[in-house]
Protein backbone atom coordinates (compact mmCIF):
# COMPACT_ATOMS: atom_id res chain seq x y z
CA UNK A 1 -4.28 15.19 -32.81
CA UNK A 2 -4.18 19.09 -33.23
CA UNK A 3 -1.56 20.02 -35.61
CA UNK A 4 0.64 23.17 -34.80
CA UNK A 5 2.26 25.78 -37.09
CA UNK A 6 5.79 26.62 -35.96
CA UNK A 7 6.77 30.09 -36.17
CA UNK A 8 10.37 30.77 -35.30
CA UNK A 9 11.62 34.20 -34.01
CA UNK A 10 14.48 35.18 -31.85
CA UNK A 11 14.68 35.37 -28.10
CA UNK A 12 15.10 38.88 -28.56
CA UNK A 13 12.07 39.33 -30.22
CA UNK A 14 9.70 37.74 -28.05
CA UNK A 15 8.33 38.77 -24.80
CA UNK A 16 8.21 36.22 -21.78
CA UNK A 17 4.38 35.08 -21.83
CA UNK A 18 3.39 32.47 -19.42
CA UNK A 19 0.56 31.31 -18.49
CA UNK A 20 -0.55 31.58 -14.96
CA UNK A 21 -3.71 30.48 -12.42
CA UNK A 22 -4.84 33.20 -10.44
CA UNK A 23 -7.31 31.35 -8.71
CA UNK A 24 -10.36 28.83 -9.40
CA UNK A 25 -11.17 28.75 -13.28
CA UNK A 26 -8.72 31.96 -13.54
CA UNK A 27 -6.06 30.65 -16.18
CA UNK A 28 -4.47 33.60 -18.02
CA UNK A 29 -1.49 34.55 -20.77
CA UNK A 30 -0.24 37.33 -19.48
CA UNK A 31 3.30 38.91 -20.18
CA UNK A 32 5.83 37.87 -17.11
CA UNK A 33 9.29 39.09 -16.32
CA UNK A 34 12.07 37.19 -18.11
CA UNK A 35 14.17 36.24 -15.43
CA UNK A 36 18.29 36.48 -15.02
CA UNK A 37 20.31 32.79 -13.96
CA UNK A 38 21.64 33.00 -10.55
CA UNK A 39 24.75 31.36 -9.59
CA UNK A 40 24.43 27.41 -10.16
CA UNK A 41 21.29 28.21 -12.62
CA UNK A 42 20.34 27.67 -16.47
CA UNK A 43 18.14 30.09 -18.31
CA UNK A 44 16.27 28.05 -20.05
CA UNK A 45 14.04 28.41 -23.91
CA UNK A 46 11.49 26.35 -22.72
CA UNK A 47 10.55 23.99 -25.56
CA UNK A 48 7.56 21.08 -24.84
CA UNK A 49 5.93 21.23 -21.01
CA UNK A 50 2.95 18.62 -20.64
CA UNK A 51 -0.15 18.87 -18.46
CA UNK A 52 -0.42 16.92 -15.21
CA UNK A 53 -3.21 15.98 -13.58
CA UNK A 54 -2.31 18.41 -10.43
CA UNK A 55 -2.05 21.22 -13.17
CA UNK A 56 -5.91 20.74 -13.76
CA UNK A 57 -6.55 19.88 -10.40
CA UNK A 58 -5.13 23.21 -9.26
CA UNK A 59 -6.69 25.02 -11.80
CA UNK A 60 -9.97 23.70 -11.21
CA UNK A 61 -9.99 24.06 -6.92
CA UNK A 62 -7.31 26.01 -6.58
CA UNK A 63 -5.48 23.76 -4.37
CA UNK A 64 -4.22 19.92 -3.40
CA UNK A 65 -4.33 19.15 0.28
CA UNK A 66 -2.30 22.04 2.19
CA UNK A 67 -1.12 23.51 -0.79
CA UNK A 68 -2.88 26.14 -1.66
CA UNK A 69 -3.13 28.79 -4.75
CA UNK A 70 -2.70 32.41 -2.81
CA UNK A 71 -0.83 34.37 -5.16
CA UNK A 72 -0.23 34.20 -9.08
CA UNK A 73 0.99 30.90 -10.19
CA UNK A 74 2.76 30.00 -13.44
CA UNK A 75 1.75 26.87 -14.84
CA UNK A 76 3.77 23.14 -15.22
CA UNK A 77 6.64 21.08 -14.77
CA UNK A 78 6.79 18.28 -17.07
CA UNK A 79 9.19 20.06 -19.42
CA UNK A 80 11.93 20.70 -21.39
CA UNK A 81 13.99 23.14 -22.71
CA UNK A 82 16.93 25.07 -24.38
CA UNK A 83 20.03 26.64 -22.47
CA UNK A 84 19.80 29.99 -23.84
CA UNK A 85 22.36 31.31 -20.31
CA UNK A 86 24.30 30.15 -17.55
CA UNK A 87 24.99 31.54 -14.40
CA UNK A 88 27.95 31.50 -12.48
CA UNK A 89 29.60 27.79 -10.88
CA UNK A 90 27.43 25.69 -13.99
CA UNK A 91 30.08 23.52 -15.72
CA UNK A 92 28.56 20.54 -16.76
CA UNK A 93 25.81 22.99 -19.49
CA UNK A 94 26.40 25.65 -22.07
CA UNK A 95 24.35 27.45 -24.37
CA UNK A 96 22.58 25.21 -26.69
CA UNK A 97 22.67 22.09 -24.58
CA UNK A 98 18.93 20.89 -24.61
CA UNK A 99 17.89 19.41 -21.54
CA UNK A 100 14.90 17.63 -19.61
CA UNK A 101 14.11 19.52 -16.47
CA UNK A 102 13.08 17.87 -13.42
CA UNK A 103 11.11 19.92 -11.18
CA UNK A 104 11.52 19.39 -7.84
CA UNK A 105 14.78 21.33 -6.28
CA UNK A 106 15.49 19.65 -2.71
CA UNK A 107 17.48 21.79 0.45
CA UNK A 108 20.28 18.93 0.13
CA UNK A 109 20.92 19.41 3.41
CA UNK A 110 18.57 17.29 5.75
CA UNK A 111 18.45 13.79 7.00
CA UNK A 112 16.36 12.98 3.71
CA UNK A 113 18.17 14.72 1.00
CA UNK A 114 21.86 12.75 2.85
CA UNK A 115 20.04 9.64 2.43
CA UNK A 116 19.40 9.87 -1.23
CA UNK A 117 15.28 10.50 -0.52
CA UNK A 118 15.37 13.84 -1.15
CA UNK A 119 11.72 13.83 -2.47
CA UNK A 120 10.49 13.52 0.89
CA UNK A 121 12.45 16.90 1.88
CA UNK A 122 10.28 19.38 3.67
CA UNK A 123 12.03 22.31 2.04
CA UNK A 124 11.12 20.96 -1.58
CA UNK A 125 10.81 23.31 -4.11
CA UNK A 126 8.91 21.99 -6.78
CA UNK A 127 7.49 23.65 -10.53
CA UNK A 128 3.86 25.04 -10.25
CA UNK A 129 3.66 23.81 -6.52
CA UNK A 130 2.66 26.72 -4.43
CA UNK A 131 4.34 29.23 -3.74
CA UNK A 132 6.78 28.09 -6.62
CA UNK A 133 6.66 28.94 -9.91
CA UNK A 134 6.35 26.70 -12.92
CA UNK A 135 7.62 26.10 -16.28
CA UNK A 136 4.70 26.84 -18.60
CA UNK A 137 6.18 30.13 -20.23
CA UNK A 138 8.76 31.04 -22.46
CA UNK A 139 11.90 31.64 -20.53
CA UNK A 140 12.42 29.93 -17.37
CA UNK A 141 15.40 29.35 -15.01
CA UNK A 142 15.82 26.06 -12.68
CA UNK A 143 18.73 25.01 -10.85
CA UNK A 144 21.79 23.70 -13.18
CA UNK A 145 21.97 19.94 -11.48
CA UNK A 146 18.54 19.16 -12.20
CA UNK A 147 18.56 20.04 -15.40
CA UNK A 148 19.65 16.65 -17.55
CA UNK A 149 21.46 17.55 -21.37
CA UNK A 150 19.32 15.34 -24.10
CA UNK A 151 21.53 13.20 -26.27
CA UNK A 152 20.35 13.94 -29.52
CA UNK A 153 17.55 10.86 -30.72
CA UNK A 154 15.67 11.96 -27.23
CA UNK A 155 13.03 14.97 -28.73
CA UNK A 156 11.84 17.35 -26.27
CA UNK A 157 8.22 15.92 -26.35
CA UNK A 158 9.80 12.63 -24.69
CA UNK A 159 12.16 14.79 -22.24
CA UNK A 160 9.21 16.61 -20.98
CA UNK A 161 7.50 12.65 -20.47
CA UNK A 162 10.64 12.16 -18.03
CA UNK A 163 8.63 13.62 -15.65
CA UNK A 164 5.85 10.96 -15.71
CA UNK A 165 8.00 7.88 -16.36
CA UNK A 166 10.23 8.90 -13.18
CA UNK A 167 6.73 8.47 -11.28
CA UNK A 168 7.16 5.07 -13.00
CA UNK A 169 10.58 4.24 -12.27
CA UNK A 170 9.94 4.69 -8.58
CA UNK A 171 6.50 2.85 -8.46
CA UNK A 172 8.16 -0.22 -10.28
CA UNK A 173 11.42 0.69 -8.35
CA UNK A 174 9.29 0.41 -5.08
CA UNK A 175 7.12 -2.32 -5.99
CA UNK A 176 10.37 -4.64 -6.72
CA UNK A 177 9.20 -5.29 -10.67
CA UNK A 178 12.22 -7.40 -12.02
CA UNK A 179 12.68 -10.13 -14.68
CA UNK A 180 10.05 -12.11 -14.47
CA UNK A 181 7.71 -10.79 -11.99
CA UNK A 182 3.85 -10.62 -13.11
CA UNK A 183 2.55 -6.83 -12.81
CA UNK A 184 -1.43 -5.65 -12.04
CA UNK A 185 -1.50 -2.48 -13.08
CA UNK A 186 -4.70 -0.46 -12.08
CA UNK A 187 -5.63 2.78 -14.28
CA UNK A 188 -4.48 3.04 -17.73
CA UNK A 189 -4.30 6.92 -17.25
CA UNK A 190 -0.81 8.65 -18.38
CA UNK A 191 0.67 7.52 -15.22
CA UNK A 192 -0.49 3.53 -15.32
CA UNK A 193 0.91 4.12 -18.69
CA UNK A 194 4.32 4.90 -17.62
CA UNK A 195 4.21 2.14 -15.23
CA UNK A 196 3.52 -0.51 -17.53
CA UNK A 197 6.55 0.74 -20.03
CA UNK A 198 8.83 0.88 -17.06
CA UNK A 199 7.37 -2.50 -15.95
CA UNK A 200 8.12 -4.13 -19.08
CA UNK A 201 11.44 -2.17 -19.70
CA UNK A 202 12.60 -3.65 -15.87
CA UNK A 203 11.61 -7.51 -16.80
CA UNK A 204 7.98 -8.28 -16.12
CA UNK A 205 6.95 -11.14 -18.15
CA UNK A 206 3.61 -10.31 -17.81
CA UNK A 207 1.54 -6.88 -17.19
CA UNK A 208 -2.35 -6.80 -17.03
CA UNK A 209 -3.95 -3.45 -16.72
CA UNK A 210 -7.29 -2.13 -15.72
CA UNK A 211 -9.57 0.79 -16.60
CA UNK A 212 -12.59 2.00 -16.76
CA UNK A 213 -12.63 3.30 -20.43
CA UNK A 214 -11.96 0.78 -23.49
CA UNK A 215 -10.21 3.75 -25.36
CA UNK A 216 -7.02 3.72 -22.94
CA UNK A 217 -7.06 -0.42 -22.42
CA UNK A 218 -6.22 0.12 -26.17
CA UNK A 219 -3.82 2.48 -26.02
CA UNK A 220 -1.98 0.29 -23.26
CA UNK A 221 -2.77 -2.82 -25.77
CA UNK A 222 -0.52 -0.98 -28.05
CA UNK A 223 2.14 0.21 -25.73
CA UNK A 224 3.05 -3.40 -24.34
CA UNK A 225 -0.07 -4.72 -21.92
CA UNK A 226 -0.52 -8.57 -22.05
CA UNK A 227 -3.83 -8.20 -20.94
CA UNK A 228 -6.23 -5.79 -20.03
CA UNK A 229 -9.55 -5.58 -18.66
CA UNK A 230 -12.20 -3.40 -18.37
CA UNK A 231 -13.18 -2.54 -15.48
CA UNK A 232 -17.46 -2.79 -14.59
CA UNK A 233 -18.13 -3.30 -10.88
CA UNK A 234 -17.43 -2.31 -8.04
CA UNK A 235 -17.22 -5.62 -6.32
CA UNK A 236 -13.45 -5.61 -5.46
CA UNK A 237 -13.53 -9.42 -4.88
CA UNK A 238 -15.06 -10.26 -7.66
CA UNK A 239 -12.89 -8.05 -9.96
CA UNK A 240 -9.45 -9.04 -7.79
CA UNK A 241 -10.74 -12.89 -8.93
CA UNK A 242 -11.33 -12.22 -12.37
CA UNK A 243 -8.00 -10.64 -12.56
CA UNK A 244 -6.31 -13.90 -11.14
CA UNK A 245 -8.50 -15.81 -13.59
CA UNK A 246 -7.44 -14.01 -16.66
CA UNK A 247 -3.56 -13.83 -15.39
CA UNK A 248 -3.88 -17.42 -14.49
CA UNK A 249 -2.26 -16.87 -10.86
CA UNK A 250 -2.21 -13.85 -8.35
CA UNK A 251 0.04 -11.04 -9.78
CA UNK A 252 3.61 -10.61 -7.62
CA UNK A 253 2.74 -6.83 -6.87
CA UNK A 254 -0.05 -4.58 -7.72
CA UNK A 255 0.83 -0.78 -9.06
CA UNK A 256 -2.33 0.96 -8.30
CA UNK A 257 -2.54 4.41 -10.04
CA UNK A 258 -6.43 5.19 -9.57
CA UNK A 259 -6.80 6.20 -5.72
CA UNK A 260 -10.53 4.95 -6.35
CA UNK A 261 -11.02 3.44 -2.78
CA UNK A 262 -12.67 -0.01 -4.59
CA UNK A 263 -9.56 0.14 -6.56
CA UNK A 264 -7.49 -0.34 -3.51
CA UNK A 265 -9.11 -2.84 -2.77
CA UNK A 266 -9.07 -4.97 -5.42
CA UNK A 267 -5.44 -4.36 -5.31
CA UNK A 268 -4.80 -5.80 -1.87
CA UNK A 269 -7.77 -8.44 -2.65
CA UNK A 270 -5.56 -9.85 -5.73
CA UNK A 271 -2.08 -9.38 -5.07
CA UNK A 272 -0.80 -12.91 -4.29
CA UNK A 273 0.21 -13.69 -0.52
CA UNK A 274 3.62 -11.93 0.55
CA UNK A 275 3.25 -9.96 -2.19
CA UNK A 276 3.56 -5.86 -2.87
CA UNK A 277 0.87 -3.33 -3.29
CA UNK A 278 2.35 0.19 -4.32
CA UNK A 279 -0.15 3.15 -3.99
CA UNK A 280 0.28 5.98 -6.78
CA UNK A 281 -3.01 7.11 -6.75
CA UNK A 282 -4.62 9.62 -4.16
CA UNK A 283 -7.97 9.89 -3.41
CA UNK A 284 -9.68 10.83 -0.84
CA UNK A 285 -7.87 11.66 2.93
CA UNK A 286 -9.43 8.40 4.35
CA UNK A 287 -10.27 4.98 2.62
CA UNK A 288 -12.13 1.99 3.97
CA UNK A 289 -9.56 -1.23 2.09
CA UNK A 290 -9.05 -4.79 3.67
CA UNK A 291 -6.17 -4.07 5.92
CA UNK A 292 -6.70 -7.66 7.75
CA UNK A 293 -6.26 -9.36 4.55
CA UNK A 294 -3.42 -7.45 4.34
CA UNK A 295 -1.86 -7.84 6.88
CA UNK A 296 -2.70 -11.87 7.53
CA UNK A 297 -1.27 -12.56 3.99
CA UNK A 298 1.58 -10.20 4.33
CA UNK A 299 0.75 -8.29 1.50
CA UNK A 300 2.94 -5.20 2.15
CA UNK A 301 1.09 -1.66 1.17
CA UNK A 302 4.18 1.48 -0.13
CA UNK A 303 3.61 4.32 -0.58
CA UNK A 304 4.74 6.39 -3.68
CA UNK A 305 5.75 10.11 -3.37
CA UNK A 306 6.53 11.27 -6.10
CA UNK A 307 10.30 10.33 -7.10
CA UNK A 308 14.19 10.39 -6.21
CA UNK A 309 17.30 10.06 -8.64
CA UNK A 310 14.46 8.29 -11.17
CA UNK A 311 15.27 11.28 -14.03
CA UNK A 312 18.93 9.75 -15.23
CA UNK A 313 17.24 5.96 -15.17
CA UNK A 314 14.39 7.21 -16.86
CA UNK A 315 16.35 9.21 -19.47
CA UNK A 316 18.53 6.21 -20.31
CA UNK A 317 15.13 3.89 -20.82
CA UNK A 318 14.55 5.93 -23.85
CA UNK A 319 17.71 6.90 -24.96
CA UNK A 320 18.78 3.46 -25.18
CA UNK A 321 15.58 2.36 -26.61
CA UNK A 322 14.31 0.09 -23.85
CA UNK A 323 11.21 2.22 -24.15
CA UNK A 324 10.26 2.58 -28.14
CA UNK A 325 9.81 6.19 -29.15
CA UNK A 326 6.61 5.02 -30.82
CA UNK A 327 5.70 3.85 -27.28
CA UNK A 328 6.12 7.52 -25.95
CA UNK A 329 3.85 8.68 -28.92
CA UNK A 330 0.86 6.86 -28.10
CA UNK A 331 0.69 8.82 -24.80
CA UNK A 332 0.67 12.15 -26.38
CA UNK A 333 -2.58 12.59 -27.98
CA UNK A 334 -3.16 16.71 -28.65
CA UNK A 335 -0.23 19.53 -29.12
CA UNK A 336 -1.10 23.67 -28.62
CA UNK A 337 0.82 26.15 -28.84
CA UNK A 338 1.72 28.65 -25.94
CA UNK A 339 -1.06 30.66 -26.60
CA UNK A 340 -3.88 28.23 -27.04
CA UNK A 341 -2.93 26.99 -23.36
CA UNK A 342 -6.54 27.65 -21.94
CA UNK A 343 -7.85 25.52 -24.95
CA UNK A 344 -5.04 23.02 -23.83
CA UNK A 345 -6.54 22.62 -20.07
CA UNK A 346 -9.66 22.22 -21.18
CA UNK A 347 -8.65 19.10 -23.22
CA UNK A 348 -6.71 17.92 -20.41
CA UNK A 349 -9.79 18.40 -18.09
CA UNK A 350 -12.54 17.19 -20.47
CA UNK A 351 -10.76 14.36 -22.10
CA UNK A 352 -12.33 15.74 -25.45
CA UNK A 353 -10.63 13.57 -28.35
CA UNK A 354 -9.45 10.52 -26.67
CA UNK A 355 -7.03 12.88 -24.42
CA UNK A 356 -4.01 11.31 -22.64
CA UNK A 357 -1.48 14.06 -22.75
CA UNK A 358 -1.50 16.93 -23.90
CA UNK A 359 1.62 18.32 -24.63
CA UNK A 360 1.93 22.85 -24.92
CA UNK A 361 4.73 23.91 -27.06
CA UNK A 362 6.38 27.20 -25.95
CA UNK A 363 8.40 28.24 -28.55
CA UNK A 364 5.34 28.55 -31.22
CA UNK A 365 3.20 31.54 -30.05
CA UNK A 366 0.13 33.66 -31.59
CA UNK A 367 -0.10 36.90 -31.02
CA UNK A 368 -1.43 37.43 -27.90
């Protein structure tokens, strides 16, 4: 872990530096305009924003799928913040209210959005997607409603990990984890992670989870895993049998967070008949898996889109303790400041240090 030196100025006295993709490999600081709250908006003092996978996967090919990096980009969305301004119509924020920001603003107005599955709206407009705009700068303003006010033993490093566990709270949400229910988990990356806390927070009497590298099987040893194994062949049988061995019976439903297509299917392979197998992961467009088994065992296969009223479930998992606040810790392995947010990526990207999360605080800069 990278310590950080805090230095405090005034909103006043800073400029609005952000750090933004330009294209492939092109990550700069660069000074950006401050922007004013419209009506229904928060200005916002953004606090602690964490790097995504997608945030180095857009920095490093300059796209996912059909969304593609043509214009300047700011940076992130798993973030929090401070209400430094409020725009007409907010009511339920004021200045000073801190808050965990989740990024994806729907049209509220479709089929989707009336039926409560607003992340599957069309018109989504979510943080460092493009064309939109993310957090990862100094003042930022998001719509007032989906920004969520912190009570005051949640820190802004675990509001800006709402983002992550609301991936879990729909997976396990999805999946159909309740008490009892025995949970394969596959990929002990920061978002197998999540699943596994909101697993265990929802019931499951037993979670086993997979990786390839020993030094995340003990992380997830530490943040609640029954059992984990590492993962050394590609032989999905095999694996999906030692699994059952180890567990001592088929798991209920398989969470599988890789998108590694022998990953898949493994999951199918050892979920037990009638069973759930929720896919988190994404890998590549098209995947060879053992849809017959599937389907002749009943083995249902979910999808996982992001997520949809998850951040007020999520936020009362750690506010109430369910999920430890030394279980949020382990996750969130190097801190930067603002400025250092190229060194940051590069963390993210290389793994260097046993890297999980990293986290970027933006209200300690360098001079630039």
């Amino acid at each position: 872990m990278e310590p950080v030196q805090k230095k405090s100025r005034t909103s006043d006295e800073v400029e609005n530096i952000a750090a933004v993709l330009y294209g492939v490999d092109d990550l700069r600081m660069v000074e950006w305009e401050k922007p004013t709250p419209k009506a229904g908006e928060v200005l916002l003092r953004m606090q602690s924003v964490g790097i995504c996978g997608s945030d180095v996967h857009y920095w490093t090919h300059g796209r996912i799928g059909d969304f593609i990096v043509s214009a300047p980009m700011v940076m992130g969305h798993e973030a929090s913040g401070c209400v430094v301004a409020v725009g007409d119509g907010v009511k339920h924020l004021q200045v000073g209210d801190r808050v965990a920001i989740e990024p994806g603003v729907p049209c509220r107005c479709c089929d989707y959005c009336k039926h409560g599955r607003y992340n599957l709206c069309h018109d989504m407009k979510f943080c460092a997607t493009p064309p939109i705009n993310g957090s990862l700068t100094q003042f930022y303003c998001h719509d007032a409603d989906f920004c969520f006010k912190l009570p005051s033993n949640v820190s802004y490093d675990h509001a800006a990990l709402l983002e992550p566990l609301s991936v879990g709270v729909h997976a396990c949400s999805r999946a159909g984890v309740s008490l009892g229910s025995r949970v394969l988990i596959c990929g002990a990356g920061p978002i197998g992670l999540v699943c596994l806390l909101t697993a265990k927070a929802s019931g499951a009497s037993h979670v086993i989870i997979t990786d390839i590298m020993e030094q995340r099987l003990e992380v997830a040893k530490a943040m609640g895993a029954d059992q984990v194994i590492k993962v050394d062949t590609k032989d999905s049988q095999k694996l999906a049998n030692q699994i059952k061995d180890t567990l001592g019976v088929a798991p209920d439903m398989t969470i599988e967070c890789t998108g590694v297509e022998s990953s898949v299917s493994m999951a199918i392979y050892a979920t037990r008949s009638g069973g759930v197998v929720v896919l988190v992961g994404l890998g590549a467009p098209m995947a060879t898996v053992p849809i017959v088994n599937a389907s002749v065992r009943e083995v249902d296969i979910r999808g996982v889109f992001r997520y949809a009223n998850c951040y007020p479930v999520a936020l009362e998992m750690v506010s109430s303790g369910r999920v430890a606040p030394d279980k949020l810790d382990h996750m969130i392995t190097h801190h930067y400041e603002l400025s250092n947010a190229l060194q940051a990526f590069e963390t993210a990207k290389t793994g260097r240090g046993g890297a999980i999360k990293v986290m970027i605080h933006c209200d300690q800069l360098e001079t630039i």
